[in-house]
N, C-alpha and C. Protein backbone atom coordinates (compact mmCIF):
# COMPACT_ATOMS: atom_id res chain seq x y z
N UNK A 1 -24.18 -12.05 -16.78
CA UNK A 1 -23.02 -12.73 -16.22
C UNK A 1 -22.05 -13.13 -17.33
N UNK A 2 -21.17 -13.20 -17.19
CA UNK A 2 -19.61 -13.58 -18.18
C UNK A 2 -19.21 -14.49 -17.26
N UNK A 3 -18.66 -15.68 -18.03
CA UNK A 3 -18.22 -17.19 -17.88
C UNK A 3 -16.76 -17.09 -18.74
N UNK A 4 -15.70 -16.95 -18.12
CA UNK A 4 -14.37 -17.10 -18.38
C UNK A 4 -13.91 -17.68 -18.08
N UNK A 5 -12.70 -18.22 -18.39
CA UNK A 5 -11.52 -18.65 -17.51
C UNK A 5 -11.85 -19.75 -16.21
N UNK A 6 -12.75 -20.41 -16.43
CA UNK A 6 -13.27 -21.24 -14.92
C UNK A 6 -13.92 -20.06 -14.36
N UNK A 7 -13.98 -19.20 -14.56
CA UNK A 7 -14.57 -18.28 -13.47
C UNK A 7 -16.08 -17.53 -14.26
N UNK A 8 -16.23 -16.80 -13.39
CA UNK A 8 -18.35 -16.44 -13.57
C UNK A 8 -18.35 -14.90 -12.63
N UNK A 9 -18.69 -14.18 -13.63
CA UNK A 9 -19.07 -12.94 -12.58
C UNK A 9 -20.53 -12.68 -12.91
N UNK A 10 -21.03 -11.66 -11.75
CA UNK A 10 -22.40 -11.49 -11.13
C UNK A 10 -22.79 -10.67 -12.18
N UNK A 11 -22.15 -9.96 -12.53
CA UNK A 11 -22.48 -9.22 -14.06
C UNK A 11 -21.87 -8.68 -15.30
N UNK A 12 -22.30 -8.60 -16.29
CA UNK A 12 -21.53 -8.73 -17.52
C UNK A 12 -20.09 -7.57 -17.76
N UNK A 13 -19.32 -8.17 -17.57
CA UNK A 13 -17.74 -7.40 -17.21
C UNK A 13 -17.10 -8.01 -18.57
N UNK A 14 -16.33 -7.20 -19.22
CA UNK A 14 -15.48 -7.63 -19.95
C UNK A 14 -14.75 -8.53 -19.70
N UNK A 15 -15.13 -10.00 -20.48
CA UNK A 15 -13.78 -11.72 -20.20
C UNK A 15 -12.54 -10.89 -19.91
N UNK A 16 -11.83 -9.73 -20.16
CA UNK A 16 -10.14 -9.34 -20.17
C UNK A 16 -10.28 -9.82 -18.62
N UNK A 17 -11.24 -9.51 -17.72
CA UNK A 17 -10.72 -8.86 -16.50
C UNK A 17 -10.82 -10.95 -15.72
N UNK A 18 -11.43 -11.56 -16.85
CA UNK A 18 -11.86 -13.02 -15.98
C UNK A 18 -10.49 -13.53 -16.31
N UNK A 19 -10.14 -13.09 -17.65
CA UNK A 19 -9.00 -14.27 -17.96
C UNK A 19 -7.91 -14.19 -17.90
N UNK A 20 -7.49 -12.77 -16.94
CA UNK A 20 -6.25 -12.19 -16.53
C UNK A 20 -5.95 -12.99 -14.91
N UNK A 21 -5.04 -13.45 -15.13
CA UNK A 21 -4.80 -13.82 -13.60
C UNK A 21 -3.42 -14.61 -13.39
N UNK A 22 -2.89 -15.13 -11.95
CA UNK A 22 -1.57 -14.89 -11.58
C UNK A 22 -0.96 -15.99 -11.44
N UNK A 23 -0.34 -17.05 -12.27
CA UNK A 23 0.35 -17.85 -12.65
C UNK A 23 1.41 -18.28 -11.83
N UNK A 24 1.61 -19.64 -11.71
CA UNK A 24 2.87 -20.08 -11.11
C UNK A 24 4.06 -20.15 -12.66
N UNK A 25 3.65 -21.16 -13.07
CA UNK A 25 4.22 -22.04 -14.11
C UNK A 25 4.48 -20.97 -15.20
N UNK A 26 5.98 -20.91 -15.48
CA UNK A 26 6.43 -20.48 -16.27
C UNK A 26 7.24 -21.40 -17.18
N UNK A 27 7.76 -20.90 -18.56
CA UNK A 27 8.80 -21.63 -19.43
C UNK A 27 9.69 -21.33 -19.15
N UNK A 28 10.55 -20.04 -18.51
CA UNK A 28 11.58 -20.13 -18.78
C UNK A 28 12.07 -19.20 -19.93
N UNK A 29 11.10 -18.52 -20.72
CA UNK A 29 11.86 -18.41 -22.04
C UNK A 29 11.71 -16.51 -21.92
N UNK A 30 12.97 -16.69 -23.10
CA UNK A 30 13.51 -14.85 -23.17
C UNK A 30 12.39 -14.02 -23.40
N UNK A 31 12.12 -12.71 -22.97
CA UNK A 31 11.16 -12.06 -23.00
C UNK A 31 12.18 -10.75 -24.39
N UNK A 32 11.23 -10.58 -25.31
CA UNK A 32 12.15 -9.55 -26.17
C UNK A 32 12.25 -8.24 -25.35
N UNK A 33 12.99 -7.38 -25.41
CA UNK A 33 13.06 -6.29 -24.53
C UNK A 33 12.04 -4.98 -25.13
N UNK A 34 11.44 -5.60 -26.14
CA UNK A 34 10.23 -4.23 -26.55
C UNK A 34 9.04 -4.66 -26.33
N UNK A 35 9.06 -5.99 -25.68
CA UNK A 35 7.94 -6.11 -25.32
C UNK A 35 7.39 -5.90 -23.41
N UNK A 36 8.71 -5.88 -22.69
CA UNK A 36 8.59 -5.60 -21.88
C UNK A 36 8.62 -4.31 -21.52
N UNK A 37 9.27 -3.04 -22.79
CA UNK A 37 9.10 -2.00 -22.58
C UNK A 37 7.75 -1.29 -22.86
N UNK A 38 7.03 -2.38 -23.96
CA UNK A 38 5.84 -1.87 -24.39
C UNK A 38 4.76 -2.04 -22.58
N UNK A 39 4.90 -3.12 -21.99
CA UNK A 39 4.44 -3.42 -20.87
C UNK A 39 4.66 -2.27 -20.06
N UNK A 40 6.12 -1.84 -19.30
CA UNK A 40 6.30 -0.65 -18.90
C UNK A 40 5.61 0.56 -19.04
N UNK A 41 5.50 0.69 -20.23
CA UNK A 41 5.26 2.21 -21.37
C UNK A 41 3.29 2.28 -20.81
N UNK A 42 2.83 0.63 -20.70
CA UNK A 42 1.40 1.36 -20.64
C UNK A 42 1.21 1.24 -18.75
N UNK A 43 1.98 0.62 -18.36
CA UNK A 43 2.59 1.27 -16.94
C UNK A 43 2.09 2.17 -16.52
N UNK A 44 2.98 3.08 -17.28
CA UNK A 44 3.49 4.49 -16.76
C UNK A 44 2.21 5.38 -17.27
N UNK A 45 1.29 5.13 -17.98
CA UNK A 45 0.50 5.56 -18.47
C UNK A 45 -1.17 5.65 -17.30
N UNK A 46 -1.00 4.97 -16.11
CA UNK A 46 -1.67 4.39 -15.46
C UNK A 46 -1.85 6.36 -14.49
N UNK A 47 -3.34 6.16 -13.69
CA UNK A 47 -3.56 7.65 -13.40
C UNK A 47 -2.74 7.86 -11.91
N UNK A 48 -2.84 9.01 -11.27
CA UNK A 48 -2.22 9.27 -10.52
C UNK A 48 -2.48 10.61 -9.43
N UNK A 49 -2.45 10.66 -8.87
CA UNK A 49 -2.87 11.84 -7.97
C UNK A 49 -2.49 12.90 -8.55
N UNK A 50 -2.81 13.99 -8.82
CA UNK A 50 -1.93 15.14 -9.22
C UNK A 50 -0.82 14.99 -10.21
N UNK A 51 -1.51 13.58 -11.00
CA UNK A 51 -0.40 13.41 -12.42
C UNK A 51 1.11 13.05 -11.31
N UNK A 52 1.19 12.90 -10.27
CA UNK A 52 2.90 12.50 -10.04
C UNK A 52 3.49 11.60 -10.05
N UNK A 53 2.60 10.44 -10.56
CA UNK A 53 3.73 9.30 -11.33
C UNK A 53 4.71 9.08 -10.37
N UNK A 54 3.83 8.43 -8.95
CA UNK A 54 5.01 7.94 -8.25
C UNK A 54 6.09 6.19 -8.03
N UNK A 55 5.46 5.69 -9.56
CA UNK A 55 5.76 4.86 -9.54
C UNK A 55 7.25 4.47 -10.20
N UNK A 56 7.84 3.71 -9.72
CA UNK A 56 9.26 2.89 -10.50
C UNK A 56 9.37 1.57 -10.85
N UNK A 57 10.13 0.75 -11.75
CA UNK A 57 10.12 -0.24 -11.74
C UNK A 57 11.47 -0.57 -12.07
N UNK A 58 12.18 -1.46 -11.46
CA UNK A 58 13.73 -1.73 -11.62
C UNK A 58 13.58 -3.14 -12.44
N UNK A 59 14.27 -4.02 -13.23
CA UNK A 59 13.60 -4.62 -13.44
C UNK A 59 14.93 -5.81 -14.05
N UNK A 60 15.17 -6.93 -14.31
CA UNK A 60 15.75 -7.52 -14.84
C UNK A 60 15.66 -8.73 -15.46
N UNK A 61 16.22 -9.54 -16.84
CA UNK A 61 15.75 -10.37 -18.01
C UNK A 61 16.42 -11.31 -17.71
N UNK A 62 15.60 -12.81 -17.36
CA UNK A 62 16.47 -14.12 -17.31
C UNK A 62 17.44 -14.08 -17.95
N UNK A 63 18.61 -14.39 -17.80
CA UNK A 63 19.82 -14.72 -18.06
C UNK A 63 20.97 -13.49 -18.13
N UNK A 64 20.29 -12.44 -18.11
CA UNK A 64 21.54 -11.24 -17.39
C UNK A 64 22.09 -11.33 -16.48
N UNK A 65 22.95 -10.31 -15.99
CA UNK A 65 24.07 -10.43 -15.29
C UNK A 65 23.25 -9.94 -13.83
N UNK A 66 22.02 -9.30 -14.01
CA UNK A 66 21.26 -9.09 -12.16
C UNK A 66 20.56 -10.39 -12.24
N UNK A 67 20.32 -11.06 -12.88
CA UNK A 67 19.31 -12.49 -12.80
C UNK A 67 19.41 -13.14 -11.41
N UNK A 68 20.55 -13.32 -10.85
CA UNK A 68 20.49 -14.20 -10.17
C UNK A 68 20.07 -13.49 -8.76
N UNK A 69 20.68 -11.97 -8.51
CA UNK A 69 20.71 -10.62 -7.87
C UNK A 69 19.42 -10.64 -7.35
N UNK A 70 18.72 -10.39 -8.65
CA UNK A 70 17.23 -10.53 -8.05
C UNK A 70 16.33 -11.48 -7.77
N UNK A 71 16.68 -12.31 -8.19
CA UNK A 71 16.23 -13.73 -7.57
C UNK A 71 16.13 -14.22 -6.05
N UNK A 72 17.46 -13.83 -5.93
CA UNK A 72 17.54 -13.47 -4.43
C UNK A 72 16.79 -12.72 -3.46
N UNK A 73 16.46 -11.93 -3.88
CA UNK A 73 15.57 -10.84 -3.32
C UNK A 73 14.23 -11.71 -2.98
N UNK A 74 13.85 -12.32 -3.30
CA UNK A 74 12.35 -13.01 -2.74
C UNK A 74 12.66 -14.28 -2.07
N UNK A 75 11.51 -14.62 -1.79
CA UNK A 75 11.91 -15.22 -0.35
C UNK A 75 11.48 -16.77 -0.90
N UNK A 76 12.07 -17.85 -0.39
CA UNK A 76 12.10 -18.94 -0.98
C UNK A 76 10.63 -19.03 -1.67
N UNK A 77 9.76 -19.10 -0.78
CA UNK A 77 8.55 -19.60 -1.52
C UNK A 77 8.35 -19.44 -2.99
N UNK A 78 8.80 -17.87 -3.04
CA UNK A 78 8.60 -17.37 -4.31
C UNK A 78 9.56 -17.53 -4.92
N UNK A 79 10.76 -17.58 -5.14
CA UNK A 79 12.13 -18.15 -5.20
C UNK A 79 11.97 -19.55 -6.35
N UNK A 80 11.63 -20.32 -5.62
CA UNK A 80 11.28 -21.68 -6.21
C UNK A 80 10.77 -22.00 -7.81
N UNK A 81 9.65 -20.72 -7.66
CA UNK A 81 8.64 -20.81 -9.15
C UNK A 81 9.27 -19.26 -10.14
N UNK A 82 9.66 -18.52 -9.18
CA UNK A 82 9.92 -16.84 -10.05
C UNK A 82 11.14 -17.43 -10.65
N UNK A 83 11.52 -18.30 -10.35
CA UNK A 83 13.21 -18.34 -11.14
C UNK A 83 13.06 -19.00 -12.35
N UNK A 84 11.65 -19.22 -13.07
CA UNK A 84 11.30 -19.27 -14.69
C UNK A 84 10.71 -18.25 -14.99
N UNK A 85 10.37 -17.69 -14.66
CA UNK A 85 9.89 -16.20 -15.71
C UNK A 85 10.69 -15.96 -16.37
N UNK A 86 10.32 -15.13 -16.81
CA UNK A 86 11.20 -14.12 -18.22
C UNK A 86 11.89 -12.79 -17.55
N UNK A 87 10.84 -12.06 -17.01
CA UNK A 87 11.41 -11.00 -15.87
C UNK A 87 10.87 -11.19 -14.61
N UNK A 88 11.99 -10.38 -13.84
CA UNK A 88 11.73 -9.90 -12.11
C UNK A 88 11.50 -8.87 -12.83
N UNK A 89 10.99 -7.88 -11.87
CA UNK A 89 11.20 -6.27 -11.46
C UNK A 89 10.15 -6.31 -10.01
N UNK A 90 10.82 -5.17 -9.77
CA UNK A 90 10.53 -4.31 -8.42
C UNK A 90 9.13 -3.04 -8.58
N UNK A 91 8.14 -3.40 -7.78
CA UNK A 91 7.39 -1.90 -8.59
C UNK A 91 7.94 -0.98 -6.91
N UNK A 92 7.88 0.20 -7.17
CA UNK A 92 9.01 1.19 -5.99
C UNK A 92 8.24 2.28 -5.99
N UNK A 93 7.78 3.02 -5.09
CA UNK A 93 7.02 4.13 -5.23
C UNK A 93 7.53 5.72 -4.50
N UNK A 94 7.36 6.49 -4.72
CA UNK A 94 7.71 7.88 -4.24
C UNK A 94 6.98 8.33 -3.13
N UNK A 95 7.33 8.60 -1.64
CA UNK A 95 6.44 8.57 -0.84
C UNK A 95 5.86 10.21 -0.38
N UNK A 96 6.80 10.63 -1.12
CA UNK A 96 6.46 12.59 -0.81
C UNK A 96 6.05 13.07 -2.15
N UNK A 97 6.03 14.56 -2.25
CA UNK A 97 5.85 15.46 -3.23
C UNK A 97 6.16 16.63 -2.82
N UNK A 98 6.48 17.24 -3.98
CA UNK A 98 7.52 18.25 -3.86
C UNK A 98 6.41 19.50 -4.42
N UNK A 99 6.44 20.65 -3.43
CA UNK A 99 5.25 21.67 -4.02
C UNK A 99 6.19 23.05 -4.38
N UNK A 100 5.66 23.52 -5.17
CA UNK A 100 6.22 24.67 -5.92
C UNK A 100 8.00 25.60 -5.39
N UNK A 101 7.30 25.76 -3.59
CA UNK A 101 8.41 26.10 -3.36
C UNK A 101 9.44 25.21 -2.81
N UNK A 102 9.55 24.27 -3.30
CA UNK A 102 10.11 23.15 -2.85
C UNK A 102 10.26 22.47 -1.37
N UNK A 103 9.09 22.44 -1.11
CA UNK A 103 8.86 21.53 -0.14
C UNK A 103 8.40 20.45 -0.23
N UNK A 104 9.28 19.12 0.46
CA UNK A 104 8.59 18.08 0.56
C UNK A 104 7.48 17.69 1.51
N UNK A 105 6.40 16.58 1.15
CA UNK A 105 5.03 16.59 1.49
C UNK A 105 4.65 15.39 1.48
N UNK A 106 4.17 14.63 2.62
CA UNK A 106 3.98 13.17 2.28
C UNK A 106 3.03 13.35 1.18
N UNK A 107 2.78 12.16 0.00
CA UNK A 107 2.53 11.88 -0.59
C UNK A 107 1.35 10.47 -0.09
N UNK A 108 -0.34 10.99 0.17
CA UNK A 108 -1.15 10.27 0.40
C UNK A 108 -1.18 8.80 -0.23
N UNK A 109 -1.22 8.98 -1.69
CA UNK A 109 -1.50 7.96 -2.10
C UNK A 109 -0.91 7.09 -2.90
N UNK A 110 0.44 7.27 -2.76
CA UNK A 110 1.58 6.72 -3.65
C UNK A 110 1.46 5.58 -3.80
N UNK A 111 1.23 4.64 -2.65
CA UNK A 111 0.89 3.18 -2.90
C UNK A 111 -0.31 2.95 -3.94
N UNK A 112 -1.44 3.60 -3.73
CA UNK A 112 -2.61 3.51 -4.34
C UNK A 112 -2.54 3.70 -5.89
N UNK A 113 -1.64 4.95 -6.21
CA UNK A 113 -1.32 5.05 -7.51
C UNK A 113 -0.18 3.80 -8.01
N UNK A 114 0.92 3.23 -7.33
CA UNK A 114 1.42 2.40 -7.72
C UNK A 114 0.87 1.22 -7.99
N UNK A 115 -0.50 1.01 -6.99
CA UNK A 115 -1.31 0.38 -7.61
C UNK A 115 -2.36 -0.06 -9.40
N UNK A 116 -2.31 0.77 -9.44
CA UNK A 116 -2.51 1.63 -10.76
C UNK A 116 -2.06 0.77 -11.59
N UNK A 117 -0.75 1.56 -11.47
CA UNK A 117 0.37 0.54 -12.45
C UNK A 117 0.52 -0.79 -12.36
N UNK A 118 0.66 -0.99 -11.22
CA UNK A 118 0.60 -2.51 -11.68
C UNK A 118 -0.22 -3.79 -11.92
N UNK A 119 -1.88 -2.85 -11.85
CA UNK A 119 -2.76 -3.43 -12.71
C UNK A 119 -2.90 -3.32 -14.50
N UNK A 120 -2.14 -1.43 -14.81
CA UNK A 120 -2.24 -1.78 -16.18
C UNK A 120 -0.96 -2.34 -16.51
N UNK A 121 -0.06 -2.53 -15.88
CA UNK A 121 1.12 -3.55 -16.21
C UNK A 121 0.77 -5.09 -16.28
N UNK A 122 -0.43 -5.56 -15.39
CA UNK A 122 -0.54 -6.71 -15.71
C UNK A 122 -1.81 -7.13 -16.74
N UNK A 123 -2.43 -5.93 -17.45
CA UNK A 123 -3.05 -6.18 -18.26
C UNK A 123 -2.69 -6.24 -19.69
N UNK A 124 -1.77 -5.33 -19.65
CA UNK A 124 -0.52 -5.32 -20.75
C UNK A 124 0.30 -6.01 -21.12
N UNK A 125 0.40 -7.32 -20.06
CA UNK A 125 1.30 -8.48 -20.45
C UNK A 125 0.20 -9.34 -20.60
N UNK A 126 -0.87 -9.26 -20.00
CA UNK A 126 -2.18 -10.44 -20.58
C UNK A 126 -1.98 -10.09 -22.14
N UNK A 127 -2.41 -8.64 -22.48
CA UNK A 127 -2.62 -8.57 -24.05
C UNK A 127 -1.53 -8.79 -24.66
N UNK A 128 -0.25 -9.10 -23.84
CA UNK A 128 0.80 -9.62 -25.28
C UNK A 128 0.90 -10.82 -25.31
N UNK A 129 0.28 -11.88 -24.01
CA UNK A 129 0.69 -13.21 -24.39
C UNK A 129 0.95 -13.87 -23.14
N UNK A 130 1.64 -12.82 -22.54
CA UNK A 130 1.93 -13.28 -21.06
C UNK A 130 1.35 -12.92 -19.62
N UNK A 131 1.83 -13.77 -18.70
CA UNK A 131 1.38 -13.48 -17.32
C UNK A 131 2.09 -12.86 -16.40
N UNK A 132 1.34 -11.75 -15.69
CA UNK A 132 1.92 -11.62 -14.59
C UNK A 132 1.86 -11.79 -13.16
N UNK A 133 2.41 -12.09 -11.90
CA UNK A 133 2.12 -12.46 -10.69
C UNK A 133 3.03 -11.69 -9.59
N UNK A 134 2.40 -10.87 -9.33
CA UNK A 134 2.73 -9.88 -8.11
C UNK A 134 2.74 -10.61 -7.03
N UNK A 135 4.10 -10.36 -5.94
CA UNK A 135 4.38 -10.68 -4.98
C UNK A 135 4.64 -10.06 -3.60
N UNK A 136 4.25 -10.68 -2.75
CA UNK A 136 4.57 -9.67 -1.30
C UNK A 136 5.87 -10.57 -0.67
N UNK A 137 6.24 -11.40 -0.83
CA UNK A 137 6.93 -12.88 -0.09
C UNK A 137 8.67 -11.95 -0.73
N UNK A 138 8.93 -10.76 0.12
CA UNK A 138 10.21 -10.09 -0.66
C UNK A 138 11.02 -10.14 0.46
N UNK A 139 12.37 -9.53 0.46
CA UNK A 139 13.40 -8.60 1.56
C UNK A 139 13.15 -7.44 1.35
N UNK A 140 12.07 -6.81 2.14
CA UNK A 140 12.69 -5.12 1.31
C UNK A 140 13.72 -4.89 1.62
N UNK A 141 14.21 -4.84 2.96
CA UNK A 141 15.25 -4.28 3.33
C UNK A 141 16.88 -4.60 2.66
N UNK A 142 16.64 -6.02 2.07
CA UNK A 142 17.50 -5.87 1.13
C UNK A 142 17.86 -5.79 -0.13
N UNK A 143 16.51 -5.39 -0.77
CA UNK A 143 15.79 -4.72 -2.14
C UNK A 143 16.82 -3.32 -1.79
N UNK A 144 16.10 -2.64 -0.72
CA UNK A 144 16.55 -1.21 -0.71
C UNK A 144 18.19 -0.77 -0.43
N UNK A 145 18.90 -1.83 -0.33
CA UNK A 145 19.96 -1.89 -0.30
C UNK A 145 20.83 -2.44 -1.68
N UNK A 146 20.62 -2.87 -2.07
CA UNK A 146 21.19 -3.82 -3.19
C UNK A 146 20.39 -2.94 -4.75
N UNK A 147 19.47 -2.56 -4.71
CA UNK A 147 19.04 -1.57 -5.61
C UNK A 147 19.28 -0.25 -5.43
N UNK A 148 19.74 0.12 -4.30
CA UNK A 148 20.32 1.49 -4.22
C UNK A 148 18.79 2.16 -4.09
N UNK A 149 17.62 1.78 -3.43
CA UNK A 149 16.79 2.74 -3.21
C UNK A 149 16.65 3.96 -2.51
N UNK A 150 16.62 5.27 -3.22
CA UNK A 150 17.00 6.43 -2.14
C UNK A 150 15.95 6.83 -1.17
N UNK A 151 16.19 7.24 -0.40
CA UNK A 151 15.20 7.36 0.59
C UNK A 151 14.11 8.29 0.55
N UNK A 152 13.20 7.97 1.16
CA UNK A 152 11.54 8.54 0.75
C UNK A 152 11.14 7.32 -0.14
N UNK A 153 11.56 6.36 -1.08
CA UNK A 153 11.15 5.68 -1.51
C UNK A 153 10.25 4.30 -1.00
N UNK A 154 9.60 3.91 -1.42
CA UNK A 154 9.25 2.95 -0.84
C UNK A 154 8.76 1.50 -1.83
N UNK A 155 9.29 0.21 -1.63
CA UNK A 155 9.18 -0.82 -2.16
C UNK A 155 8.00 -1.85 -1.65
N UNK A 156 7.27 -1.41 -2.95
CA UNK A 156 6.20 -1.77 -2.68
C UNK A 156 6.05 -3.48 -2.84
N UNK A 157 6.02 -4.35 -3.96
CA UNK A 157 5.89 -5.42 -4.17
C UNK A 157 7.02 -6.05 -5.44
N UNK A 158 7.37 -7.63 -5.37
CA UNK A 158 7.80 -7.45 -6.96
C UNK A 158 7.08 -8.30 -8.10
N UNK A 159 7.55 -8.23 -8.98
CA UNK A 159 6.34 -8.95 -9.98
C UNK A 159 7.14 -10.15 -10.97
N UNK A 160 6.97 -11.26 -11.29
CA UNK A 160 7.38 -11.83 -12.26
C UNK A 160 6.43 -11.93 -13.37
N UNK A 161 7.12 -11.87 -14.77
CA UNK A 161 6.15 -11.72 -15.93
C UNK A 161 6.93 -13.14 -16.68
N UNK A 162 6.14 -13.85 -17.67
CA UNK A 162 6.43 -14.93 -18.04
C UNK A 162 5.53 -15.50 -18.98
N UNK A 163 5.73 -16.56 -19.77
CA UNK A 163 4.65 -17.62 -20.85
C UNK A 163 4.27 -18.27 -19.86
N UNK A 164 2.99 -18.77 -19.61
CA UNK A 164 2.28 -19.90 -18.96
C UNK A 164 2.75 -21.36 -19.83
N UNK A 165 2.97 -21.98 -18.72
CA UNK A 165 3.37 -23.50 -19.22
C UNK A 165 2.70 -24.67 -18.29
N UNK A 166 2.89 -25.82 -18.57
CA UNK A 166 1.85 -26.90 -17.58
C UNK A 166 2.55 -26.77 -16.08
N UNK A 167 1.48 -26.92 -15.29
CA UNK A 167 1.95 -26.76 -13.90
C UNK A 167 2.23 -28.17 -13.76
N UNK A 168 2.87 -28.83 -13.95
CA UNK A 168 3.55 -29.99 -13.84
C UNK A 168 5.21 -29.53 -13.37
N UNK A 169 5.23 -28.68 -13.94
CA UNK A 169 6.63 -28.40 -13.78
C UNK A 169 6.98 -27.72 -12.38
N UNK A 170 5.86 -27.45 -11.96
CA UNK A 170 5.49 -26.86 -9.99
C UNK A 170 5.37 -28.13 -9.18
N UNK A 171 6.70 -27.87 -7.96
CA UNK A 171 6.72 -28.58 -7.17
C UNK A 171 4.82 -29.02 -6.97
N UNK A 172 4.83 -30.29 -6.22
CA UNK A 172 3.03 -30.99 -6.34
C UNK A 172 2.31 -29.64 -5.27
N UNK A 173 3.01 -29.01 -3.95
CA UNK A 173 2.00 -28.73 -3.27
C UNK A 173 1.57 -27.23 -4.22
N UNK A 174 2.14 -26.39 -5.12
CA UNK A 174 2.23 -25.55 -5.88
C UNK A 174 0.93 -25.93 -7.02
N UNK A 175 1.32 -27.06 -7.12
CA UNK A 175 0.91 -27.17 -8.86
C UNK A 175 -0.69 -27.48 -8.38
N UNK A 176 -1.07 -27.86 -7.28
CA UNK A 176 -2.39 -28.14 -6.58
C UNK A 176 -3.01 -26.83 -6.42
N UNK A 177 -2.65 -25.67 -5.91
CA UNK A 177 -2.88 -24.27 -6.40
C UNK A 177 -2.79 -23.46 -7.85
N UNK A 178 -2.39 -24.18 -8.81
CA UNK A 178 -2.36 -23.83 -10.00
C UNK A 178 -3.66 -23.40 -10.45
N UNK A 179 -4.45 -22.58 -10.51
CA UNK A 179 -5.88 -22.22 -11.26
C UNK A 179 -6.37 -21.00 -10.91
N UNK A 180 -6.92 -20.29 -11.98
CA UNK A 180 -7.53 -19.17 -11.74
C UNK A 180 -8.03 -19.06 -10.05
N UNK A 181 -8.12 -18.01 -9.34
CA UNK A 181 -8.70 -17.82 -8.15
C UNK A 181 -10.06 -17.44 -8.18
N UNK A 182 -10.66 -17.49 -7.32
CA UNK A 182 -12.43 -17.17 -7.02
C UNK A 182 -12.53 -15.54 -6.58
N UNK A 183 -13.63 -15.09 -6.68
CA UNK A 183 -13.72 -13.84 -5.36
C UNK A 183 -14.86 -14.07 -4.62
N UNK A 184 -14.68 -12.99 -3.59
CA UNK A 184 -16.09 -12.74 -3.00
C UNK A 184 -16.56 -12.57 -3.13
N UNK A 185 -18.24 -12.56 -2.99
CA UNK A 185 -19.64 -12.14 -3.55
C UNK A 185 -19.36 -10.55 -4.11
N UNK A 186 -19.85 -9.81 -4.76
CA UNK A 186 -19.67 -8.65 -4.67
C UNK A 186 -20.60 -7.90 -3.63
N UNK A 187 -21.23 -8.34 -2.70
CA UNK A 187 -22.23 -8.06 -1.70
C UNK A 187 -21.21 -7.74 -0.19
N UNK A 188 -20.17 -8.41 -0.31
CA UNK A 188 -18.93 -8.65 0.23
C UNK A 188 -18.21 -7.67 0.43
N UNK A 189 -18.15 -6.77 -0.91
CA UNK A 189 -17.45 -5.98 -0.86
C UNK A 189 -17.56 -4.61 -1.67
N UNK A 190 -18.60 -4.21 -1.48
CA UNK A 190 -19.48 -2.75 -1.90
C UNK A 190 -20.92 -3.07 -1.40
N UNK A 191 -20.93 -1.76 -0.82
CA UNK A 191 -22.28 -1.21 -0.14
C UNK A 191 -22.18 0.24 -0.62
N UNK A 192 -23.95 0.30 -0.38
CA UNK A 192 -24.40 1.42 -0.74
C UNK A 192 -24.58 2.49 0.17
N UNK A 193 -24.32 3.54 0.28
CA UNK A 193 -24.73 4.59 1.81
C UNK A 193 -23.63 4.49 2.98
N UNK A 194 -23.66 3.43 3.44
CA UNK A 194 -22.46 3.24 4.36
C UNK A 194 -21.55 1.89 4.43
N UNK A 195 -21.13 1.55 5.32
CA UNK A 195 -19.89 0.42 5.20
C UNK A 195 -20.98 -0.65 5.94
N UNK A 196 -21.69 -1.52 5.69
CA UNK A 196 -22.53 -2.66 6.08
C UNK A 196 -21.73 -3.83 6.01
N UNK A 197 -20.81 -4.07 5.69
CA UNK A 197 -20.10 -5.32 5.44
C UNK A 197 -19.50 -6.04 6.79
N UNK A 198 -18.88 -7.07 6.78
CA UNK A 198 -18.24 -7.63 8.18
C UNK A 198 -16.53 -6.45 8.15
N UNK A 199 -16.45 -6.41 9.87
CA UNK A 199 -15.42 -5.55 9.96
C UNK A 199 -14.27 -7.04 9.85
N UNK A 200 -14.22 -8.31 9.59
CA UNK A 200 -13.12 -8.85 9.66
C UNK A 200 -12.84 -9.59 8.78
């Protein structure tokens, strides 16, 4: 067992994976732009069905001129605490594929691979210092408008990346949720042979 971060797993897992996790409380402060590209870069590096890299990320740096643009885009809850990070971005995924003779083809697992990414995106900002916290609480519909998303695309979640700072600075019912999260047994959620688990 490994004892991280307040947290304890059932068996010995590398601490990266205990002491990575999704933050309210941010500073506020500038993110350098090679470090968010270095973040990106191991992104994109993440696997993929047939290598097609259907992932995107749009993305913008506190105090630019989209700052406020995208801020907007999430929905108060998230609104409240994302507006100290360092960055927004959008992760956006490709929902077809295009085969030799150029036909388009839904694309099974685009979400799944965008998934991908934005686990080694958020492991990549653990190893530089910072946190990241993926969000569902969005507009797509006016993501996909205001970002010019072309169609077949699909907007998946967005993410704020940031320095951890005291959750004091989180409204009280926020800052009471401030702490690493728990999981489920792993009994919960892998079986052997067939699906034995609860269907709900």
């Amino acid at each position: 067992m490994t004892h991280s971060n307040t947290r304890q797993s059932e068996y010995p897992v590398d601490p990266l994976f205990l002491d990575r996790w999704s933050p309210r409380a941010f500073d506020g402060a500038n993110m350098p732009k090679e470090h968010l590209l270095t973040i990106l870069d191991a992104a994109h590096w993440a696997p993929s069905a047939s290598n097609l890299q259907p992932w995107r990320f749009v993305y913008a740096h506190k105090g630019s001129a989209q700052w406020d643009t995208f801020s907007e885009l999430l929905m108060e809850g998230n609104r409240v605490w994302a507006k100290n990070a360092s960055v927004l971005l959008f992760i956006i995924s490709r929902s077809y594929s295009i085969s030799r003779d150029g036909e388009k083809k839904p694309a099974a697992t685009h979400s799944f691979d965008a998934g991908a990414a934005w686990f080694s995106l958020a492991m990549q900002a653990h190893l530089l210092g910072y946190h990241a916290h993926g969000m569902a609480g969005i507009f797509t519909d006016k993501i996909v408008e205001t970002l010019k998303v072309p169609e077949g695309y699909v907007v998946e979640a967005a993410v704020a990346i940031g320095t951890l700072t005291d959750k004091s600075t989180l409204p009280e019912n926020l800052a009471e949720r401030e702490t690493p999260s728990k999981r489920l047994p792993l009994a919960d959620v892998a079986f052997e042979g067939s699906f034995t688990g609860k269907a709900d």
